[in-house]
C-alpha atoms as a PDB file:
ATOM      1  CA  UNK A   1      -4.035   1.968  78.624  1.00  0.00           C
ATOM      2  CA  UNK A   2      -0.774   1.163  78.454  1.00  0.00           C
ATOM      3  CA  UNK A   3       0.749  -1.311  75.934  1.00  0.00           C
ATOM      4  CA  UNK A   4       3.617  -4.237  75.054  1.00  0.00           C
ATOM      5  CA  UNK A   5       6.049  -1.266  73.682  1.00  0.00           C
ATOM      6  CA  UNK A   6       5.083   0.785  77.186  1.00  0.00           C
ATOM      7  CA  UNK A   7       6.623  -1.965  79.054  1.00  0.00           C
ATOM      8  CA  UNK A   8       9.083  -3.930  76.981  1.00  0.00           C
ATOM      9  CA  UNK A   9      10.535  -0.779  75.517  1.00  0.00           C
ATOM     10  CA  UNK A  10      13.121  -0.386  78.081  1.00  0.00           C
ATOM     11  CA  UNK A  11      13.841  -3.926  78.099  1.00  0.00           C
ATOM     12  CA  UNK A  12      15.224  -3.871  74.881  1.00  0.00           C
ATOM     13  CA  UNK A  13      17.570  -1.202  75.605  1.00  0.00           C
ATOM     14  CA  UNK A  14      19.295  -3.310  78.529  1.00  0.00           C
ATOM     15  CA  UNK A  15      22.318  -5.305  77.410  1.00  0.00           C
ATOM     16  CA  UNK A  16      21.286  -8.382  77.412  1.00  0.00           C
ATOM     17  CA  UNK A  17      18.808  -7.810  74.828  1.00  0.00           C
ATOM     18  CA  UNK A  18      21.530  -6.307  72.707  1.00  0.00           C
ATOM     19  CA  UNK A  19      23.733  -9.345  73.396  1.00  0.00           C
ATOM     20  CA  UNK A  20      20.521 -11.433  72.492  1.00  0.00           C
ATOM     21  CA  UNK A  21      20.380 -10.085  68.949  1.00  0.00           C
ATOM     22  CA  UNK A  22      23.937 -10.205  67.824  1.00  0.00           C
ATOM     23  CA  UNK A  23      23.811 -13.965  69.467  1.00  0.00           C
ATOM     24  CA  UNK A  24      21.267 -14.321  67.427  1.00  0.00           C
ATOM     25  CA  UNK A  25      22.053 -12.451  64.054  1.00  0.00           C
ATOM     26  CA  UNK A  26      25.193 -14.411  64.531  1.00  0.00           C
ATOM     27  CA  UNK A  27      23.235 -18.047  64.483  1.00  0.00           C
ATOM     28  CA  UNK A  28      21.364 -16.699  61.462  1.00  0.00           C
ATOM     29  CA  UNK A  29      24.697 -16.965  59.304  1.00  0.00           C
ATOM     30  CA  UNK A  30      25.565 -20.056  60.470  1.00  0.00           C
ATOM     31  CA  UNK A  31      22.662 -22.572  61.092  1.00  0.00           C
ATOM     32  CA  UNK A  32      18.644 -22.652  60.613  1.00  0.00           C
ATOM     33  CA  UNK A  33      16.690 -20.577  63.405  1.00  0.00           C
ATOM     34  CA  UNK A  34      12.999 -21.309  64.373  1.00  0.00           C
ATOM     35  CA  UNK A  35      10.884 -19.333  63.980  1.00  0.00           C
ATOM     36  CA  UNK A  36      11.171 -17.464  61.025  1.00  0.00           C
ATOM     37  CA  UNK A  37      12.504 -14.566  62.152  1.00  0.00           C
ATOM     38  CA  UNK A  38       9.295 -12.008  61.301  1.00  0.00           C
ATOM     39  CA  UNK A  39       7.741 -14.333  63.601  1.00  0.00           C
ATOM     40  CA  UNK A  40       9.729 -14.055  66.794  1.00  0.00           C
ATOM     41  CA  UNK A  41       7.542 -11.453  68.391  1.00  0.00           C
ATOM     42  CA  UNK A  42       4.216 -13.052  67.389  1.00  0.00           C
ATOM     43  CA  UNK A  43       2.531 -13.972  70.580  1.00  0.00           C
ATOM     44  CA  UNK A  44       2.743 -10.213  71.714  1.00  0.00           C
ATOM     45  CA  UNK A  45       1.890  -8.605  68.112  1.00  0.00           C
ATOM     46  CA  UNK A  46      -1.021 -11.165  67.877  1.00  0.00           C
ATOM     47  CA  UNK A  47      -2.370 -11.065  71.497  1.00  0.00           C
ATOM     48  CA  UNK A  48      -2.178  -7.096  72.543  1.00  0.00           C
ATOM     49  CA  UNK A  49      -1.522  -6.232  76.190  1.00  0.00           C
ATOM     50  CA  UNK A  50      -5.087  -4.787  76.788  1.00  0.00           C
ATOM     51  CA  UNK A  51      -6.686  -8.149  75.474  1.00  0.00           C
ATOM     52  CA  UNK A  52      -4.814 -11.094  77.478  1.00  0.00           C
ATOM     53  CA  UNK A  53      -7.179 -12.903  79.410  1.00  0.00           C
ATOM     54  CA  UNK A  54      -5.415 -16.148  79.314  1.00  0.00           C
ATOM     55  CA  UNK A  55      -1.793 -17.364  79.394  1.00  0.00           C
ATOM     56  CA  UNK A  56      -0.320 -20.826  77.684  1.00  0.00           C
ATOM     57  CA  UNK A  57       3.501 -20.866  78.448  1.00  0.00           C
ATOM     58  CA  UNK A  58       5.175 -23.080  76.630  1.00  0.00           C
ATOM     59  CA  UNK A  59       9.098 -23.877  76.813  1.00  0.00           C
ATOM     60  CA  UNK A  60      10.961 -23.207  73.482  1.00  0.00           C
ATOM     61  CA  UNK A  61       9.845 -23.300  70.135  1.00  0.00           C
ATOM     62  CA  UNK A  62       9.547 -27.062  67.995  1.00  0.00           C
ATOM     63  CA  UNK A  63      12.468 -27.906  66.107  1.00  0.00           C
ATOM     64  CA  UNK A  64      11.358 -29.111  62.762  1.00  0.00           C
ATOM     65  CA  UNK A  65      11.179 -27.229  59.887  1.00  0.00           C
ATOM     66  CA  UNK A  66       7.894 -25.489  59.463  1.00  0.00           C
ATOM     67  CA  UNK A  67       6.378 -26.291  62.315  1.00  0.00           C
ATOM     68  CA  UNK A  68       7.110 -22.983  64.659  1.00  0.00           C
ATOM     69  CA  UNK A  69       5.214 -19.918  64.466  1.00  0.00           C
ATOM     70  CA  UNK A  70       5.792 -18.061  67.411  1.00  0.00           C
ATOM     71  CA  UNK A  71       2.838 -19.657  69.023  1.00  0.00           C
ATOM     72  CA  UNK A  72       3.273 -21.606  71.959  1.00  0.00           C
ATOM     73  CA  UNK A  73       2.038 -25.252  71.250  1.00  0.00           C
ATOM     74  CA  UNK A  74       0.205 -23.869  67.349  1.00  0.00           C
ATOM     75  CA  UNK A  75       1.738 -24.900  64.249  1.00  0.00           C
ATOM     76  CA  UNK A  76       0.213 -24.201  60.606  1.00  0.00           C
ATOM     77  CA  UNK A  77      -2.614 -25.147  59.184  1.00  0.00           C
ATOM     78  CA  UNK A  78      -0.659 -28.610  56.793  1.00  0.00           C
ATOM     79  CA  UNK A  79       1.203 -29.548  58.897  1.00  0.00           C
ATOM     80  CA  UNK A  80       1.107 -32.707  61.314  1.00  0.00           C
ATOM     81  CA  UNK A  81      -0.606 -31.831  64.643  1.00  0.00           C
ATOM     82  CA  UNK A  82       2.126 -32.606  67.396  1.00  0.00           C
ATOM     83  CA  UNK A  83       1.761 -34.968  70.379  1.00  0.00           C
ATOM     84  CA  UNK A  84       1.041 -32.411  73.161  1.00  0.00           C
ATOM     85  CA  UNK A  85      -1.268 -30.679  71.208  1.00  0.00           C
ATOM     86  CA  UNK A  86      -3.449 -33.471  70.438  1.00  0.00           C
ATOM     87  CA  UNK A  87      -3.348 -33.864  74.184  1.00  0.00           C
ATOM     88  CA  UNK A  88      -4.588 -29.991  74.673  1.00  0.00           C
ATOM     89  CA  UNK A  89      -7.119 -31.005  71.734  1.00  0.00           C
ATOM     90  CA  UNK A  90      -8.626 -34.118  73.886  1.00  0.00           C
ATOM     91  CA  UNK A  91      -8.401 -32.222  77.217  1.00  0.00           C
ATOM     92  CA  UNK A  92     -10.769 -29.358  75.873  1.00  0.00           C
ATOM     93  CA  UNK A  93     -12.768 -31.971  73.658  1.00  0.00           C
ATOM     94  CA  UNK A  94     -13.672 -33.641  77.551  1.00  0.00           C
ATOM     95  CA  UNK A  95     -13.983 -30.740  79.411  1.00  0.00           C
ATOM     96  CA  UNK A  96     -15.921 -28.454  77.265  1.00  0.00           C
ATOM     97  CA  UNK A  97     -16.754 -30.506  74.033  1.00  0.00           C
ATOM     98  CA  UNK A  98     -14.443 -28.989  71.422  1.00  0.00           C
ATOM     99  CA  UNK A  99     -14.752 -30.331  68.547  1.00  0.00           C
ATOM    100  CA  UNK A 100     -11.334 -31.355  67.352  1.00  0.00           C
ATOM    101  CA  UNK A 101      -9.962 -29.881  64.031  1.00  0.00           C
ATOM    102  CA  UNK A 102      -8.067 -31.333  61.548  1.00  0.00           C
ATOM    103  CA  UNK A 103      -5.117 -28.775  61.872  1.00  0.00           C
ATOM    104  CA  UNK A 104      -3.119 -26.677  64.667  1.00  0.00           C
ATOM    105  CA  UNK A 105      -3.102 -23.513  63.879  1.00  0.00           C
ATOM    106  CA  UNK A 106      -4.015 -21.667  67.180  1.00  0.00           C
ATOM    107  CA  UNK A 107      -3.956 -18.030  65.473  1.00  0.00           C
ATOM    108  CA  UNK A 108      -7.048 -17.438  66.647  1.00  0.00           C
ATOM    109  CA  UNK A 109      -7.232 -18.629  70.236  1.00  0.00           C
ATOM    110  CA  UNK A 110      -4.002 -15.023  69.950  1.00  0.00           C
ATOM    111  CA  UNK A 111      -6.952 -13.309  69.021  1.00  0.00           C
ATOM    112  CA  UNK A 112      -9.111 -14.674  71.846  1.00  0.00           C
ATOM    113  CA  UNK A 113      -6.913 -12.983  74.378  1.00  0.00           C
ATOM    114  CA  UNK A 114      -4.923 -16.324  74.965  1.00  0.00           C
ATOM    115  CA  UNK A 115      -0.893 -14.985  75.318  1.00  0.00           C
ATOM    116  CA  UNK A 116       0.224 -17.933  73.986  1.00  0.00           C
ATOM    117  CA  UNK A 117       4.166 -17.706  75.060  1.00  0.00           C
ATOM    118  CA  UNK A 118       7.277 -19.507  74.962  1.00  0.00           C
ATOM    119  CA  UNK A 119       9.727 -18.793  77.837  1.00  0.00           C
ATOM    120  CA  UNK A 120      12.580 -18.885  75.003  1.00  0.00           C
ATOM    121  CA  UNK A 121      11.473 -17.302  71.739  1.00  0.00           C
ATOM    122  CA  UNK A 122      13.794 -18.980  69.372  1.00  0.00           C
ATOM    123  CA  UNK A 123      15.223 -22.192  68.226  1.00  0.00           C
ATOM    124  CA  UNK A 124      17.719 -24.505  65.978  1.00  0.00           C
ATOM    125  CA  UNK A 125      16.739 -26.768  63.626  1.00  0.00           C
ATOM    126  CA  UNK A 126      16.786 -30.387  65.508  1.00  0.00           C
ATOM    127  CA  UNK A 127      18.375 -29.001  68.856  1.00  0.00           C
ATOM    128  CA  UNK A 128      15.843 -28.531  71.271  1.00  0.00           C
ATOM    129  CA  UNK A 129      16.681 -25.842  73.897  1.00  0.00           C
ATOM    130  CA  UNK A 130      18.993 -24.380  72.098  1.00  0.00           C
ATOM    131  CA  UNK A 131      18.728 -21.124  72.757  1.00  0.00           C
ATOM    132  CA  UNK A 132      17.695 -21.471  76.168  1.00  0.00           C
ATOM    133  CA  UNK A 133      20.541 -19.743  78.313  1.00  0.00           C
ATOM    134  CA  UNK A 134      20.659 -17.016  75.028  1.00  0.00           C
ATOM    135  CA  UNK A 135      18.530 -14.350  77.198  1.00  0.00           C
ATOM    136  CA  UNK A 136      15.045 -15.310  75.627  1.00  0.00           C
ATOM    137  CA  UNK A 137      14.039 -15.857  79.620  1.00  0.00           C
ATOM    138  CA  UNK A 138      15.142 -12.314  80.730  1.00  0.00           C
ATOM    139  CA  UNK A 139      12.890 -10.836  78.267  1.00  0.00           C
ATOM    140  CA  UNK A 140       9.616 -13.448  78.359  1.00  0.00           C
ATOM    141  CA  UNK A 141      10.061 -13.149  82.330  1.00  0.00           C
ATOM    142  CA  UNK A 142       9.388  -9.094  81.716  1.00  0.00           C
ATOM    143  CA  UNK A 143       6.577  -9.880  79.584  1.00  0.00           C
ATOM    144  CA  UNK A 144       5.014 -12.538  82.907  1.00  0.00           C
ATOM    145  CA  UNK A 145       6.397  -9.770  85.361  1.00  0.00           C
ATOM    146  CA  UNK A 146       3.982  -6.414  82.663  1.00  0.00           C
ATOM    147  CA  UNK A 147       1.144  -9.208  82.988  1.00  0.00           C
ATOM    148  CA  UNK A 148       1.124  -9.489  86.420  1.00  0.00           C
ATOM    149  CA  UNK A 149       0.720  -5.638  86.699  1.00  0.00           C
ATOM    150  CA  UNK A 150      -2.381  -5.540  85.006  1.00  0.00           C
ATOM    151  CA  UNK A 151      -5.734  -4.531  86.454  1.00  0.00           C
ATOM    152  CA  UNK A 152      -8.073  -6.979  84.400  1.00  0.00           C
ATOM    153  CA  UNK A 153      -7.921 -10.473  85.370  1.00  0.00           C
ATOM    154  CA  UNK A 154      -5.809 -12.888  83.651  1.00  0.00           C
ATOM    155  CA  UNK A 155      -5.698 -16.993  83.772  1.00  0.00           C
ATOM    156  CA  UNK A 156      -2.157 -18.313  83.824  1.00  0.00           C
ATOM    157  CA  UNK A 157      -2.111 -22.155  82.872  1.00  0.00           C
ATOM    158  CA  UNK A 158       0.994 -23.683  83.772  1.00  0.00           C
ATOM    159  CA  UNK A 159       1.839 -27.322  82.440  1.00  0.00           C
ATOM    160  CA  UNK A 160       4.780 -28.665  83.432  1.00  0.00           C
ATOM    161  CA  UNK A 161       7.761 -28.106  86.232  1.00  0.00           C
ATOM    162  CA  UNK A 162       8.995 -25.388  83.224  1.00  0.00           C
ATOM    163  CA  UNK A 163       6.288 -23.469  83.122  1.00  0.00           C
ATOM    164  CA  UNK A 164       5.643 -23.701  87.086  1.00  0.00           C
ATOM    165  CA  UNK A 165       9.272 -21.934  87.982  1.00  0.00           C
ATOM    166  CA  UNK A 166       7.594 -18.419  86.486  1.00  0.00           C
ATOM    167  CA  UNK A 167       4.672 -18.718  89.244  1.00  0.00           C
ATOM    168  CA  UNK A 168       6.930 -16.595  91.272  1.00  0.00           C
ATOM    169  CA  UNK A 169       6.561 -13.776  88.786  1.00  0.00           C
ATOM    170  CA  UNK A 170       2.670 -14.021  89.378  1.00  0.00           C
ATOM    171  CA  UNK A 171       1.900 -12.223  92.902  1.00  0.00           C
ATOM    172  CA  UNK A 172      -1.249 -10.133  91.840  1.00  0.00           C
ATOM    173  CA  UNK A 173      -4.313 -12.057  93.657  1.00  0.00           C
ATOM    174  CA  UNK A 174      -6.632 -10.393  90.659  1.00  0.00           C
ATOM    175  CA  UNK A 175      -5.152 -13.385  88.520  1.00  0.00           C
ATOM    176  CA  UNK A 176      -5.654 -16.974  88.810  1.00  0.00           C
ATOM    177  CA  UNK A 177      -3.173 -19.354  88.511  1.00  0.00           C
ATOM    178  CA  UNK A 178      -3.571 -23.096  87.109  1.00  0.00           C
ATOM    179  CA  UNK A 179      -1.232 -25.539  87.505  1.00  0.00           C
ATOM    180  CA  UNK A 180      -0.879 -29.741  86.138  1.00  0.00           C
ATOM    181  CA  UNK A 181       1.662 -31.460  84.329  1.00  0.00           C
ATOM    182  CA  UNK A 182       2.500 -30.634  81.016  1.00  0.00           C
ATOM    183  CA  UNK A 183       0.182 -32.036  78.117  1.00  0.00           C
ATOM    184  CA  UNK A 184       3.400 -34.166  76.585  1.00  0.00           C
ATOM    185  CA  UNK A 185       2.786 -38.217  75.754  1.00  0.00           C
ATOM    186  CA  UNK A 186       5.022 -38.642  79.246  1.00  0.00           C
ATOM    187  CA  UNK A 187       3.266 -36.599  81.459  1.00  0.00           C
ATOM    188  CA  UNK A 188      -0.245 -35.914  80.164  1.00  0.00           C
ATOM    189  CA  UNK A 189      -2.073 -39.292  81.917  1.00  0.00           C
ATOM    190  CA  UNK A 190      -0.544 -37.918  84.989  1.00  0.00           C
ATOM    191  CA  UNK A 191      -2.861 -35.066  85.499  1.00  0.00           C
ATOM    192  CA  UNK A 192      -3.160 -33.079  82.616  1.00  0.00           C
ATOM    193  CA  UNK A 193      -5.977 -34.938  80.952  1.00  0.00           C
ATOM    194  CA  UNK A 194      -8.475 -34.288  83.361  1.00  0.00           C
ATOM    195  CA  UNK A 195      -7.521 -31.317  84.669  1.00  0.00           C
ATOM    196  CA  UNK A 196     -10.344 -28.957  83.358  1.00  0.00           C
ATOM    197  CA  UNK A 197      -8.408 -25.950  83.041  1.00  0.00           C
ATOM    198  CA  UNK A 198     -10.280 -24.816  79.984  1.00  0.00           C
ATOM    199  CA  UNK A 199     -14.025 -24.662  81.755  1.00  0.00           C
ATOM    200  CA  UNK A 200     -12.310 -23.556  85.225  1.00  0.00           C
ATOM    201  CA  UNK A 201     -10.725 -20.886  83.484  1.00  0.00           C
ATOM    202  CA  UNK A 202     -13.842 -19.565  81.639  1.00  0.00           C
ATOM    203  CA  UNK A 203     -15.699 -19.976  85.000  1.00  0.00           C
ATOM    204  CA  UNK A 204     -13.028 -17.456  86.318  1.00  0.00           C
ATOM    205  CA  UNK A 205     -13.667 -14.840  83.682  1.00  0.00           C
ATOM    206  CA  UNK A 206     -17.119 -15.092  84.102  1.00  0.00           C
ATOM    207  CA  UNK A 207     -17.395 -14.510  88.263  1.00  0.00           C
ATOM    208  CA  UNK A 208     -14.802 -11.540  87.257  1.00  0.00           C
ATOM    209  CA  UNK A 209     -17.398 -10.217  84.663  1.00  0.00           C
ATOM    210  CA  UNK A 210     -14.835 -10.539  81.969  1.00  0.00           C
ATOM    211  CA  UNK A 211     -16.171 -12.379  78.423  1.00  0.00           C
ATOM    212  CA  UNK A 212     -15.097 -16.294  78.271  1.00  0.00           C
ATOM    213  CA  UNK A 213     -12.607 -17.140  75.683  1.00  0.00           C
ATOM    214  CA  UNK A 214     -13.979 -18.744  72.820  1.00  0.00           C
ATOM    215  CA  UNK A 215     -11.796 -21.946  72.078  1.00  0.00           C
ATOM    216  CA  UNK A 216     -13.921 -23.019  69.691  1.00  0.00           C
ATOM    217  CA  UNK A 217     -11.286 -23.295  65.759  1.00  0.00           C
ATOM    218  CA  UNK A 218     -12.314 -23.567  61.923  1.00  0.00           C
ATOM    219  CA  UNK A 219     -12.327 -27.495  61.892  1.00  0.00           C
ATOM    220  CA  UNK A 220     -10.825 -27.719  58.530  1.00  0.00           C
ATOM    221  CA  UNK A 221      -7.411 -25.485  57.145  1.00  0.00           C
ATOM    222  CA  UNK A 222      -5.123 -26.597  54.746  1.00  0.00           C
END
C-alpha cells in the first residue's frame, strides 16, 4: 500500500518546492506565518493515504492568530467557531442530525478518513491569500492528482468556484465528486445549506461497501 511519502517524495525534490521553503523560511524572519509551522503538513500526517474516504478542500488557511491548524475549515477547541463553519455545522445538523458542539476542532473528522485540505498550506497574519501564488498549489494539486490514483473510493466535496477549478485533477470514475457553493455567510443560502453532501456522501461509501464516516464530535472542548 503505498503512502503520502511514496507519492509526494519526489515532489519535494522539484524546484519549486525548494523555492517554496526558502520563500517561506524567508517570511518566517520577517512577519507572522499561519499555521504554526509543525502544523503545515497536518492534513496528510493526520489523515494517512490508505484511510481518505472523504475530501474538504478549503482555500488558504484563516488569518487570525490562533485560529489555523492545518485543518481545512477546524480551528481549536477555545476558540470562536468561524462563520463557514457554523454553516458546515447547520448543514450536517439538517441533513443527518449532528448535534452541534460548542467548539471547532475537526481533529477527529482527520481521523475519520476526511482529507481535510487547503489548496495553499500557509498564511500571514491579517492578509488573506497571501501565499497563494508561493507554490502551495503545485504541491496540494499532487496531493488531489496521488488521490485520484487510488483504488478505494473517495468523496470529493467541493464548495465554492475555488475548490471546483481542482475537479479537473479528479478523472477516476471510482470517486464521486460533490459540488455547491461554498459554506461562507455570502454564498451558503445559495445552495450550500441544503445540499446534503454529508448523507449523500455516506450513502456513497456504503453502495461501495466502504464504512460511513462518522461525523459525529465531543460536544464540549475547551
Amino acid at each position: 500500500m503505498k503512502t503520502w511519502q511514496d507519492y509526494l517524495a519526489i515532489e519535494k525534490q522539484k524546484p519549486y518546492f525548494k523555492k517554496l521553503i526558502e520563500f517561506l523560511n524567508e517570511r518566517l524572519k520577517n512577519t507572522v506565518v499561519y499555521p504554526p509551522k509543525d502544523a503545515w503538513f497536518n492534513a496528510i500526517k493526520k489523515t494517512p493515504y490508505e484511510n481518505v474516504k472523504g475530501v474538504i478542500l478549503g482555500q488558504d488557511p484563516y488569518h487570525q492568530p490562533n485560529q489555523a491548524m492545518g485543518l481545512s475549515f477546524s480551528v481549536p477547541a477555545g476558540i470562536k467557531i468561524p462563520p463557514s463553519l457554523r454553516n458546515i455545522y447547520l448543514e450536517l445538523h439538517n441533513d443527518i442530525g449532528f448535534n452541534i458542539p460548542n467548539h471547532g476542532d475537526l481533529s477527529q473528522w482527520a481521523e475519520e478518513g476526511v482529507l481535510l485540505l487547503n489548496t495553499t498550506l500557509t498564511v500571514e497574519d491579517s492578509k488573506p491569500m497571501a501565499h497563494a501564488d508561493s507554490g502551495w498549489e503545485h504541491f496540494t494539486n499532487a496531493i488531489i492528482t496521488a488521490l485520484n490514483d487510488k483504488t478505494t473510493p473517495v468523496v470529493f466535496m467541493l464548495w465554492g468556484k475555488h475548490a471546483q477549478s481542482k475537479e479537473k485533477l479528479i478523472s477516476n470514475p471510482l470517486h464521486l465528486i460533490l459540488k455547491a457553493p461554498h459554506p461562507s455567510p455570502l454564498s451558503a443560502h445559495r445552495g450550500f445549506l441544503g445540499c446534503n453532501h454529508f448523507s449523500k456522501a455516506n450513502a456513497y461509501l456504503k453502495k461501495q461497501q466502504i464504512k460511513p464516516i462518522n461525523y459525529a464530535l465531543p460536544l464540549e472542548k475547551s
